[in-house]
Protein backbone atom coordinates (compact mmCIF):
# COMPACT_ATOMS: atom_id res chain seq x y z
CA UNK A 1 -13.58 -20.50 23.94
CA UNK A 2 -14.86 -19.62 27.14
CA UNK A 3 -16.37 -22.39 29.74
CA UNK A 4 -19.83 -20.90 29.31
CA UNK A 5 -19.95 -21.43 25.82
CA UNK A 6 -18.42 -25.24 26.07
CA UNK A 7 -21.03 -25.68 28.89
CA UNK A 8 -23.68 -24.57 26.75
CA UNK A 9 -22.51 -26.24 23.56
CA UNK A 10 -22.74 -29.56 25.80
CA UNK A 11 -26.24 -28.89 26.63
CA UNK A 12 -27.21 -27.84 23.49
CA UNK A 13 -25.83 -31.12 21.99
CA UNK A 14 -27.32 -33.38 24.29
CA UNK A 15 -23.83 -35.19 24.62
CA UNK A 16 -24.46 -38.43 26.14
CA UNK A 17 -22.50 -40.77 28.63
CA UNK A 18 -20.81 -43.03 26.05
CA UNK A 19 -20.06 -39.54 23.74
CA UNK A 20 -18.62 -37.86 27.52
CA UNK A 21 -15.17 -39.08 27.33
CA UNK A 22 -14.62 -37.65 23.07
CA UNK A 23 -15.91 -34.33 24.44
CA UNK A 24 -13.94 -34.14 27.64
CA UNK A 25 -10.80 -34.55 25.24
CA UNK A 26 -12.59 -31.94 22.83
CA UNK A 27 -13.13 -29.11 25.96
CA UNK A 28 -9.49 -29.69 26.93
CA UNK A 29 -7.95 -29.19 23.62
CA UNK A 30 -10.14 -26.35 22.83
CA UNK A 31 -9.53 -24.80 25.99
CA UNK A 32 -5.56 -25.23 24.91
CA UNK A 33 -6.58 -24.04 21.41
CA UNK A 34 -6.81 -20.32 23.00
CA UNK A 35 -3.59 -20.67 24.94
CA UNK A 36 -1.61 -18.59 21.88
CA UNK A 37 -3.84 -15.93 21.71
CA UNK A 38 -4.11 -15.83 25.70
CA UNK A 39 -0.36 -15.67 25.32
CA UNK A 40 0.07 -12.58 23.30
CA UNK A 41 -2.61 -10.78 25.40
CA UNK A 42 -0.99 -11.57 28.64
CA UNK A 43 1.89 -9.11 26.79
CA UNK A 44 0.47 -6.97 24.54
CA UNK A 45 2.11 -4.95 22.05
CA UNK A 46 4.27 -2.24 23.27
CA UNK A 47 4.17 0.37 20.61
CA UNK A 48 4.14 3.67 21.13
CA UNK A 49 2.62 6.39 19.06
CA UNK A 50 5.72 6.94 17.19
CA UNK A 51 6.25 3.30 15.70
CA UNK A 52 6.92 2.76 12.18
CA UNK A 53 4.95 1.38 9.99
CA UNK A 54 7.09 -2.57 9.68
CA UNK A 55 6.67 -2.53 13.63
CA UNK A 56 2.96 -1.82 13.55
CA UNK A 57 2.53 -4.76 10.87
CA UNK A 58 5.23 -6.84 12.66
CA UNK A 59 2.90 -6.66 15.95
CA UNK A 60 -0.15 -6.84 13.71
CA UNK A 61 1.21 -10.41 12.16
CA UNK A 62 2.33 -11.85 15.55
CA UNK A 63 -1.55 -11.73 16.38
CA UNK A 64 -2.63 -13.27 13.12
CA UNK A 65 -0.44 -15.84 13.67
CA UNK A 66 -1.45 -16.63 16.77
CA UNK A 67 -5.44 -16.93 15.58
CA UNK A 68 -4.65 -19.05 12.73
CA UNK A 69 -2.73 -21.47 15.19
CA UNK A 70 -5.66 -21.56 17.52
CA UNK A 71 -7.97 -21.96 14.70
CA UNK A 72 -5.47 -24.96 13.40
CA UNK A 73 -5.85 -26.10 16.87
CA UNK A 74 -9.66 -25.57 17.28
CA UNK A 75 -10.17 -27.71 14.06
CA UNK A 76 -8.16 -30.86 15.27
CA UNK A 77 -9.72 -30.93 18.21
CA UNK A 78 -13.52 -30.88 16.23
CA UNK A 79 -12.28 -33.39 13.73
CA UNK A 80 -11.56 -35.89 16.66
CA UNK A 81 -15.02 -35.23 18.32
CA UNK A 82 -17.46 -35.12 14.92
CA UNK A 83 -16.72 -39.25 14.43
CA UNK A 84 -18.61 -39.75 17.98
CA UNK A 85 -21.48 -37.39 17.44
CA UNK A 86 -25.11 -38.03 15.72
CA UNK A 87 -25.67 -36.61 12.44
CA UNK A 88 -28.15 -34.09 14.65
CA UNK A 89 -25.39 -33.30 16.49
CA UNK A 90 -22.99 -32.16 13.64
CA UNK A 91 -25.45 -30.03 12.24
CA UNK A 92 -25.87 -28.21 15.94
CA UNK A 93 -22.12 -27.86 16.20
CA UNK A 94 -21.63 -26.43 12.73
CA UNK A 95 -24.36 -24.12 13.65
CA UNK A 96 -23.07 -23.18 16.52
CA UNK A 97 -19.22 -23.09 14.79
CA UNK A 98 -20.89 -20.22 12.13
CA UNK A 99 -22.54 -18.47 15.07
CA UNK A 100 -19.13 -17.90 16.77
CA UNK A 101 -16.96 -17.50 14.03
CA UNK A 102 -19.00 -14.63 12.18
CA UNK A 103 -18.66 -12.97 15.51
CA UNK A 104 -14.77 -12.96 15.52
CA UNK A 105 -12.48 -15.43 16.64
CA UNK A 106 -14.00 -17.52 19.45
CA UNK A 107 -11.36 -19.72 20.52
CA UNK A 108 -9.14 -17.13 22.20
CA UNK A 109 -8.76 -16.62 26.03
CA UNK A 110 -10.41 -13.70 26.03
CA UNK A 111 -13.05 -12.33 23.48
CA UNK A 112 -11.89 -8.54 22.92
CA UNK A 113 -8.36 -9.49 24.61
CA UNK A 114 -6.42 -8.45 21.28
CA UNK A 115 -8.34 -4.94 21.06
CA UNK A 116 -5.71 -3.22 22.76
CA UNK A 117 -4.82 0.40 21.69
CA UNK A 118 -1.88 2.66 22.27
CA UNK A 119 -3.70 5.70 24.01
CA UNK A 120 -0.88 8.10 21.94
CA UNK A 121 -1.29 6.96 18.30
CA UNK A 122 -4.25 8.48 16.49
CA UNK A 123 -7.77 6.81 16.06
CA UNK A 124 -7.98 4.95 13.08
CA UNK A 125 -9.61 5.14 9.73
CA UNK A 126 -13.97 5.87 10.98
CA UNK A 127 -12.84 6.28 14.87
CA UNK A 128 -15.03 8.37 16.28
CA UNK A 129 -13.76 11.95 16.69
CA UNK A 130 -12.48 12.90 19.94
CA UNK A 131 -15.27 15.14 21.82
CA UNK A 132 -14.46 18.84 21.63
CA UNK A 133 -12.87 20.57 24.89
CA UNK A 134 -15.34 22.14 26.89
């Protein structure tokens, strides 16, 4: 999760001095909850256009793998932070939790960090067609 979003998650919660020390533990461990997927985009996939089919899957379960353990991480770290929070509070955070998570994974290091494409291999299934030559 990015620091803006933590920063405005904080405001938006109204977390108060004696709630400060569960949510300093909560922003570190989140912060650490996007470490895998930071991980696998540091190195991305190094397929060319020409890889099979197990290789593509192979690469394609490497990154699901990763989200699920940041998610796995991501959800420890809000179980140990809902106990100090007000009941208004939960219901902000699991607003806020829907928000991100219809938009994609939010708990990686970077937001579109796992969109990368081999420039040789065809566009998928409802790519846009390439423009024509001029």
């Amino acid at each position: 999760m990015r620091a803006g979003r933590l920063a405005y998650l904080e405001v938006k919660l109204g977390i108060t001095d004696q709630q400060r020390p569960a949510w300093n533990t909560y922003v570190q461990e989140i912060k650490a909850a996007g470490e895998p997927l930071k991980k696998l985009c540091d190195n991305p996939p190094k397929l060319d256009g020409q890889a099979d089919a197990t290789a593509i899957l192979g690469e394609r379960e490497k990154v699901m793998t990763a989200m699920l353990d940041s998610l796995k991480l991501a959800r420890a770290a809000t179980e140990k932070l809902q106990p100090s929070l007000t009941a208004e509070q939960k219901t902000t955070l699991a607003n806020a939790t829907r928000r991100m998570m219809h938009r994609g994974p939010g708990f990686r290091g970077h937001e579109a960090g796992m969109r990368h494409r081999d420039p040789a291999a065809a566009p998928g299934p409802g790519a846009p067609a390439a423009p024509a030559p001029r």
